[in-house]
PDB file of N, CA and C in Angstrom:
ATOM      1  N   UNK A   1     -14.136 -27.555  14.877  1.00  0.00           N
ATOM      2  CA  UNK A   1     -12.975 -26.818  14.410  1.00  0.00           C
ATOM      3  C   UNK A   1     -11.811 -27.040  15.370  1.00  0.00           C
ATOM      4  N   UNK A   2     -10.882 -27.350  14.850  1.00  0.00           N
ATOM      5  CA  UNK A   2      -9.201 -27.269  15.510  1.00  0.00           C
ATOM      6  C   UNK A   2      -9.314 -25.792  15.994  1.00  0.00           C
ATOM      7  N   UNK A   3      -8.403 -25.999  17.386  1.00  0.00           N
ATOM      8  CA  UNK A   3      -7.936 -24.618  18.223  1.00  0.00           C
ATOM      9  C   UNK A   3      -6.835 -24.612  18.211  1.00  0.00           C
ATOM     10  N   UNK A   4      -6.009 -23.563  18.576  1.00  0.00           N
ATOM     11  CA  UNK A   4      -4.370 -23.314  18.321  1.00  0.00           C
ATOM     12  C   UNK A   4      -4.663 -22.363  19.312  1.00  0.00           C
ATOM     13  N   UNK A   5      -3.152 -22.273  19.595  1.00  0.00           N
ATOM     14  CA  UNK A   5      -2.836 -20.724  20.990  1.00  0.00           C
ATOM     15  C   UNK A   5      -2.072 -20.409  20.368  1.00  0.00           C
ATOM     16  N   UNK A   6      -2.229 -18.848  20.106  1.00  0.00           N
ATOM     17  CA  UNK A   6      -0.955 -18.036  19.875  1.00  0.00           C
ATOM     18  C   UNK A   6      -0.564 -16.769  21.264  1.00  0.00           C
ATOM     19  N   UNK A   7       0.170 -15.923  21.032  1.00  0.00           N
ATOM     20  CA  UNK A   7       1.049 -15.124  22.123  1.00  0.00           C
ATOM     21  C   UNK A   7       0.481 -13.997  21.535  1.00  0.00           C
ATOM     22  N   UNK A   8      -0.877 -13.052  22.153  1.00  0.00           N
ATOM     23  CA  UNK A   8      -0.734 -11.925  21.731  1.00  0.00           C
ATOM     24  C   UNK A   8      -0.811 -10.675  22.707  1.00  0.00           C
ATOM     25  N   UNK A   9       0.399  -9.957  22.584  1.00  0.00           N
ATOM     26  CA  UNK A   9       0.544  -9.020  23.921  1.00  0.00           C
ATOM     27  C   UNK A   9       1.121  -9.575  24.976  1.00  0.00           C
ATOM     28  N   UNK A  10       1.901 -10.891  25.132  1.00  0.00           N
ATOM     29  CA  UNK A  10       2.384 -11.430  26.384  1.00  0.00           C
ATOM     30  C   UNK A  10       1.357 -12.303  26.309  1.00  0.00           C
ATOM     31  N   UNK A  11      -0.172 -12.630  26.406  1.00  0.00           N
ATOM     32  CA  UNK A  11      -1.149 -13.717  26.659  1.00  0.00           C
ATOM     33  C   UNK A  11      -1.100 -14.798  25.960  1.00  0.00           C
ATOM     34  N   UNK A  12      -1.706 -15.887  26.396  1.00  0.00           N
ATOM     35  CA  UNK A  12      -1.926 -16.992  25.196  1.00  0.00           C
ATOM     36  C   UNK A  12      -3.118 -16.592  24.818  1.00  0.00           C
ATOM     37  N   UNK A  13      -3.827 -16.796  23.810  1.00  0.00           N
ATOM     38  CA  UNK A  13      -5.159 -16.632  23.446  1.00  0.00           C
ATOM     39  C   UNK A  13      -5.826 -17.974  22.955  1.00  0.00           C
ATOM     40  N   UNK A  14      -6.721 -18.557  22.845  1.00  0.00           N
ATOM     41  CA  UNK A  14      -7.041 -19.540  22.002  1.00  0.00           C
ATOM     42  C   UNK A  14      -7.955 -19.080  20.980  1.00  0.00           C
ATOM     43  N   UNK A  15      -7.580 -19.436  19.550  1.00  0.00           N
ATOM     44  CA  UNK A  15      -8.589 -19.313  18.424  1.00  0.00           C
ATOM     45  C   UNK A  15      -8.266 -20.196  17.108  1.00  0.00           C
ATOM     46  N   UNK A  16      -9.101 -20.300  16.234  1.00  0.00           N
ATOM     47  CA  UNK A  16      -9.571 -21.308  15.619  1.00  0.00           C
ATOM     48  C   UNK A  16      -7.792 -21.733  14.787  1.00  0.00           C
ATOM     49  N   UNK A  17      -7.924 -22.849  14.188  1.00  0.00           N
ATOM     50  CA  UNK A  17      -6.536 -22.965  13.650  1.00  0.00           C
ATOM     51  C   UNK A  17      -6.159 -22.188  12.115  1.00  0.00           C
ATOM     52  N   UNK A  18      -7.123 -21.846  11.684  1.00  0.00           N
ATOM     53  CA  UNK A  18      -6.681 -21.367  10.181  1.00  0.00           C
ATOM     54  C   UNK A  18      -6.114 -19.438  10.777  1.00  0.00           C
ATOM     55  N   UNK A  19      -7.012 -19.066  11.766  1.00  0.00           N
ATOM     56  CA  UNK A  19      -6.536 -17.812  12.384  1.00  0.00           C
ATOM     57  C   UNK A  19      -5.026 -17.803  12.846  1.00  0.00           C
ATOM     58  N   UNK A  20      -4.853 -18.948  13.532  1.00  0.00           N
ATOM     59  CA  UNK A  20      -3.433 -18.631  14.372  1.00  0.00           C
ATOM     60  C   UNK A  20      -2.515 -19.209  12.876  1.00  0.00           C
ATOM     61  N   UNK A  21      -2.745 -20.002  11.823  1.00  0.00           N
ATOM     62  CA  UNK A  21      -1.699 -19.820  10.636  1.00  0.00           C
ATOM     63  C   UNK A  21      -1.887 -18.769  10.160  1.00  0.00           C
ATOM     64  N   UNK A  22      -2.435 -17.937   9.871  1.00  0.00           N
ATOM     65  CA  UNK A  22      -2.230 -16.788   9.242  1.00  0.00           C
ATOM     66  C   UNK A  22      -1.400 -15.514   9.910  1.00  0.00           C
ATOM     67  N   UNK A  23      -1.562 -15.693  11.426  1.00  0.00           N
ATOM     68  CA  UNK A  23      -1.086 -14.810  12.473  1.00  0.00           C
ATOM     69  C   UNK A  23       0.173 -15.360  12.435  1.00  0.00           C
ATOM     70  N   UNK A  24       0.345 -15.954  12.210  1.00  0.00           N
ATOM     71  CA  UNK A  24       2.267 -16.640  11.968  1.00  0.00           C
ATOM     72  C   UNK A  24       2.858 -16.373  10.844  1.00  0.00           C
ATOM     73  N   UNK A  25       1.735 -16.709   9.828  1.00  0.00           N
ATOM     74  CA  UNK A  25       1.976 -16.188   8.399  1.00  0.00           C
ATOM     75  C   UNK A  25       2.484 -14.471   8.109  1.00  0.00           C
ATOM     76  N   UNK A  26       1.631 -13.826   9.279  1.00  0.00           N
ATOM     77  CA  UNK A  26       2.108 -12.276   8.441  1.00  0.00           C
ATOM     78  C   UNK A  26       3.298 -11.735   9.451  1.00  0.00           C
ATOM     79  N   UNK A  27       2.993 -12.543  10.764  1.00  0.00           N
ATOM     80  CA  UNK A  27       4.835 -12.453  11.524  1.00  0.00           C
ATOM     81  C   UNK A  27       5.779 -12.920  10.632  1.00  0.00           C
ATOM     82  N   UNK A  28       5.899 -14.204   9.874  1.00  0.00           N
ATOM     83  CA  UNK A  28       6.854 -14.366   8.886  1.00  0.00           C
ATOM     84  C   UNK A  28       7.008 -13.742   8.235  1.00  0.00           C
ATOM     85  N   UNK A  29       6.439 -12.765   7.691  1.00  0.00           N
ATOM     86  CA  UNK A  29       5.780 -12.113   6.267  1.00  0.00           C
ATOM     87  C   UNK A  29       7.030 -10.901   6.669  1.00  0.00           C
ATOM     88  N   UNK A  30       6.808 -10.311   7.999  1.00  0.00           N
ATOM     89  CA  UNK A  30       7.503  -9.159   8.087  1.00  0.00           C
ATOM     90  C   UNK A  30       8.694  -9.014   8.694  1.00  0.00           C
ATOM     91  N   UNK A  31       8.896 -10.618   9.141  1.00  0.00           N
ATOM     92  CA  UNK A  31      10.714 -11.143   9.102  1.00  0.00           C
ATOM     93  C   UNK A  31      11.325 -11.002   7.818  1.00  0.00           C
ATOM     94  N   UNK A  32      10.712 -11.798   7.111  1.00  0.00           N
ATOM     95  CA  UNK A  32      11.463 -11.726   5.352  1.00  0.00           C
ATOM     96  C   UNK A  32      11.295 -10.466   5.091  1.00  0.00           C
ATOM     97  N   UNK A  33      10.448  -9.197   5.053  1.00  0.00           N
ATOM     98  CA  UNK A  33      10.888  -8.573   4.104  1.00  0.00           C
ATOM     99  C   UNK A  33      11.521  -7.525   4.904  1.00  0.00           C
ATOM    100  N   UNK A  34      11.869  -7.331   6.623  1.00  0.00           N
ATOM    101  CA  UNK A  34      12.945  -6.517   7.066  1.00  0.00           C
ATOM    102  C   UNK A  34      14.054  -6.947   6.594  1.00  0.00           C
ATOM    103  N   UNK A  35      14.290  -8.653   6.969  1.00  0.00           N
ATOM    104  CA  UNK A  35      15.379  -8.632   6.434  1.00  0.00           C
ATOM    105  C   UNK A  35      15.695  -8.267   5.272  1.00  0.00           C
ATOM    106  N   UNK A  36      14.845  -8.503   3.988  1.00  0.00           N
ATOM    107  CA  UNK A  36      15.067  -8.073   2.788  1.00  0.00           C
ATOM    108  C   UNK A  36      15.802  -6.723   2.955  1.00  0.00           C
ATOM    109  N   UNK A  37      15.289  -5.710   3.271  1.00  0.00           N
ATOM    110  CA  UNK A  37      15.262  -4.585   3.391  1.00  0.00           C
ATOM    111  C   UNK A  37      16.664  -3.929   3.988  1.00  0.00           C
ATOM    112  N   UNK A  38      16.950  -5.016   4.856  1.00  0.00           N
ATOM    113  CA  UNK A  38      18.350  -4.749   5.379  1.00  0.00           C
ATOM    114  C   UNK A  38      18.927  -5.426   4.699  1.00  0.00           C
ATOM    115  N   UNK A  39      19.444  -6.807   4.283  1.00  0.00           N
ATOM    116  CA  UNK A  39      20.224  -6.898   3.144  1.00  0.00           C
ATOM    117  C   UNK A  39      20.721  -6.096   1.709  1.00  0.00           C
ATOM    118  N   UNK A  40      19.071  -4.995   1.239  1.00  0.00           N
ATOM    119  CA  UNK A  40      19.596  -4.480   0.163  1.00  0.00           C
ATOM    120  C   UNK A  40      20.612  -3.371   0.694  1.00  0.00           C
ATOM    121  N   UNK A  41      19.802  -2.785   2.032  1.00  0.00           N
ATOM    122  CA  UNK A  41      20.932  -1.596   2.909  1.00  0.00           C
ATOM    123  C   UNK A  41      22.073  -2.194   2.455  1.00  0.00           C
ATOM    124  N   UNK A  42      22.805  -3.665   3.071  1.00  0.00           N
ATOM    125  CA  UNK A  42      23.988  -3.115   3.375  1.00  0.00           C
ATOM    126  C   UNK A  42      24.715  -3.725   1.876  1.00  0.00           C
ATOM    127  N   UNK A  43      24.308  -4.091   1.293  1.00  0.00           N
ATOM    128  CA  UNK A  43      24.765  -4.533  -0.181  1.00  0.00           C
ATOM    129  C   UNK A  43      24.986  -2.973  -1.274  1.00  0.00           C
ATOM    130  N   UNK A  44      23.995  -1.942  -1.359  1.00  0.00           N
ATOM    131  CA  UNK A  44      23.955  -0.556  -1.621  1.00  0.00           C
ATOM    132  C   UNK A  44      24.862   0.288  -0.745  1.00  0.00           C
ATOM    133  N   UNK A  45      25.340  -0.105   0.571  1.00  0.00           N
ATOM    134  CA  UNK A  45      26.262   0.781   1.735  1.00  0.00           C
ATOM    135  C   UNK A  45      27.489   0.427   0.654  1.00  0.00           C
ATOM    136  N   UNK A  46      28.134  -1.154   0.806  1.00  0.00           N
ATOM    137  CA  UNK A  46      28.877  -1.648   0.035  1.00  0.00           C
ATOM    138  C   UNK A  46      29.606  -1.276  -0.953  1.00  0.00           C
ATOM    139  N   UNK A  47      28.446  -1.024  -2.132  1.00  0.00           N
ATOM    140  CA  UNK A  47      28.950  -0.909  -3.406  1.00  0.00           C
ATOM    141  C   UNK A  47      29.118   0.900  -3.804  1.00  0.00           C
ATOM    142  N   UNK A  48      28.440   1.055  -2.553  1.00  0.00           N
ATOM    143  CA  UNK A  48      28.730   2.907  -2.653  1.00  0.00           C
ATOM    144  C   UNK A  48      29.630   3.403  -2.460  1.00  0.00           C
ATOM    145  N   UNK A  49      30.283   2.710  -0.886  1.00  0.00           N
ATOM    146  CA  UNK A  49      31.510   2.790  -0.142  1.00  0.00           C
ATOM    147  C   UNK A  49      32.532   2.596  -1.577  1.00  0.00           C
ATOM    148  N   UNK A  50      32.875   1.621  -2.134  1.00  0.00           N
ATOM    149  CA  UNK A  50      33.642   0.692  -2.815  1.00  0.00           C
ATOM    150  C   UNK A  50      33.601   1.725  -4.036  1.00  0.00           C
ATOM    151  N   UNK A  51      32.478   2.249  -5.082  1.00  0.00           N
ATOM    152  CA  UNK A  51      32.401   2.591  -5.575  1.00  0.00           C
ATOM    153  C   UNK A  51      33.272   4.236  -5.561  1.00  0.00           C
ATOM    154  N   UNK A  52      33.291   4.969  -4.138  1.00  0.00           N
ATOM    155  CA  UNK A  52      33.301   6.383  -4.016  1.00  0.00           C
ATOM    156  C   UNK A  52      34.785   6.309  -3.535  1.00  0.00           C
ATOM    157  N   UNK A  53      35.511   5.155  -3.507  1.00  0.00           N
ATOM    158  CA  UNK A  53      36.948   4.920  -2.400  1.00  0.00           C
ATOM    159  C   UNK A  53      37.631   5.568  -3.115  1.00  0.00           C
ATOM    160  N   UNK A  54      37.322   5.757  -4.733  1.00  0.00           N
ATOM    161  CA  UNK A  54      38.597   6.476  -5.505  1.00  0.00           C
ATOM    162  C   UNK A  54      38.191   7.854  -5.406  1.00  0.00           C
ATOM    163  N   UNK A  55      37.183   8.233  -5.491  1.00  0.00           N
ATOM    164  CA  UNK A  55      37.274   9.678  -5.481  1.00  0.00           C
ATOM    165  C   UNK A  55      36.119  10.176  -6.791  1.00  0.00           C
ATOM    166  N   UNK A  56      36.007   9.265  -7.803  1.00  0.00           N
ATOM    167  CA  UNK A  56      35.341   9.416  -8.677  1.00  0.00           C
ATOM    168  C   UNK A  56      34.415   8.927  -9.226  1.00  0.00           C
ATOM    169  N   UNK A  57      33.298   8.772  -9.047  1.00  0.00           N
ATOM    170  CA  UNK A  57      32.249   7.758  -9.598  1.00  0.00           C
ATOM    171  C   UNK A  57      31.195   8.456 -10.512  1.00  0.00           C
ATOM    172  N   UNK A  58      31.873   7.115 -11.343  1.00  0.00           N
ATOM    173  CA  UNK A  58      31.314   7.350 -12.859  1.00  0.00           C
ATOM    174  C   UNK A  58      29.686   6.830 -13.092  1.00  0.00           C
ATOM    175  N   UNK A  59      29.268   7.348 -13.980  1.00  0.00           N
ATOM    176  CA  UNK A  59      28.075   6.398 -14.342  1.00  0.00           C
ATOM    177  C   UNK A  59      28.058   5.343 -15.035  1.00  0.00           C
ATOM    178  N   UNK A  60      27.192   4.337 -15.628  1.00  0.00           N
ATOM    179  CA  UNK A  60      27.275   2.831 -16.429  1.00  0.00           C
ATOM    180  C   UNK A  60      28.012   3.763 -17.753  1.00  0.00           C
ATOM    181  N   UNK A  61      27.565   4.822 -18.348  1.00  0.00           N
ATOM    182  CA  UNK A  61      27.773   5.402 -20.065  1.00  0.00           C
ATOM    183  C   UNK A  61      28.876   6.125 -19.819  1.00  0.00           C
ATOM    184  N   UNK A  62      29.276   6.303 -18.891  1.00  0.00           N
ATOM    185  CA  UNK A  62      30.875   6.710 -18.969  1.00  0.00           C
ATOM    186  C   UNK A  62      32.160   5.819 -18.817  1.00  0.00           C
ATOM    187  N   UNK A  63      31.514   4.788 -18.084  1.00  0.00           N
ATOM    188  CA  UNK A  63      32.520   3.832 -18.050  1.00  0.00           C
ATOM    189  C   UNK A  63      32.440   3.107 -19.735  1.00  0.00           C
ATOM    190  N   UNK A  64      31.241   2.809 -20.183  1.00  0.00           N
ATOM    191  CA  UNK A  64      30.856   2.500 -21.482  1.00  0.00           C
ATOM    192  C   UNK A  64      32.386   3.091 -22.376  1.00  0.00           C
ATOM    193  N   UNK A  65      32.070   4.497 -22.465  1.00  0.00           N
ATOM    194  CA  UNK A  65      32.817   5.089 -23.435  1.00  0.00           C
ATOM    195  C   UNK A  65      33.862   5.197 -23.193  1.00  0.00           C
ATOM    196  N   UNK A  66      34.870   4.915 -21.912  1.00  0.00           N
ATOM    197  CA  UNK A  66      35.753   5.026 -21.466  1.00  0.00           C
ATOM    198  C   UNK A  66      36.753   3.547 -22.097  1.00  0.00           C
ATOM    199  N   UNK A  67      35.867   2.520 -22.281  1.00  0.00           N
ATOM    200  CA  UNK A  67      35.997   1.148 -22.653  1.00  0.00           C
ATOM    201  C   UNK A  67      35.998   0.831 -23.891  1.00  0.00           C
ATOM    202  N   UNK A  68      35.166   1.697 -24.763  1.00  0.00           N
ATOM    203  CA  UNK A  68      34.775   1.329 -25.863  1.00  0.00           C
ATOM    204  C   UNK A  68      36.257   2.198 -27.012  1.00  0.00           C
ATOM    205  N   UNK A  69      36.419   1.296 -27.791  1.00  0.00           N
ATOM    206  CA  UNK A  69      37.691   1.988 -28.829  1.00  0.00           C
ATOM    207  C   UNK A  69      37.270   3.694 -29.409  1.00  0.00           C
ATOM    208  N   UNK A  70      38.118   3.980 -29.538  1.00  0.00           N
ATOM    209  CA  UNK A  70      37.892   5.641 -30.289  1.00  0.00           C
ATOM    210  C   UNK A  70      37.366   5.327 -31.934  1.00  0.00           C
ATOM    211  N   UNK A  71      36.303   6.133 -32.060  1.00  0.00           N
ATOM    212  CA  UNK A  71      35.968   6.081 -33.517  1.00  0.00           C
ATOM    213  C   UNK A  71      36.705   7.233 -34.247  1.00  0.00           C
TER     214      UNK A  71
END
């Protein structure tokens, strides 16, 4: 079996190679989805800010009817 070193706690460790891809795998794993997580933050900060600047925020069915001709 292939060996790999990974960093755990400050140490190197040595263990088999399909172990240390997976140990990289779920460090990646929980890069992407903080960032995810902070991207939706500040995209929702955004459109809240933007949304509330007038003073009034409507819902999707009010703007609807607000748009739509008088029957």
């Amino acid at each position: 079996m292939a060996k790999d070193v990974i960093k755990v706690d400050g140490e190197d460790v040595v263990v088999q190679e399909d172990t240390a891809k997976a140990y990289r795998g779920v460090n990646w794993m929980i890069v992407v989805l903080l960032s995810f997580v902070v991207i939706v933050a500040v995209l929702m900060a955004v459109f809240f800010l933007r949304a509330s600047r007038d003073g009034n925020i409507e819902t999707p069915a009010q703007i609807e009817n607000t748009n739509s001709p008088a029957r």
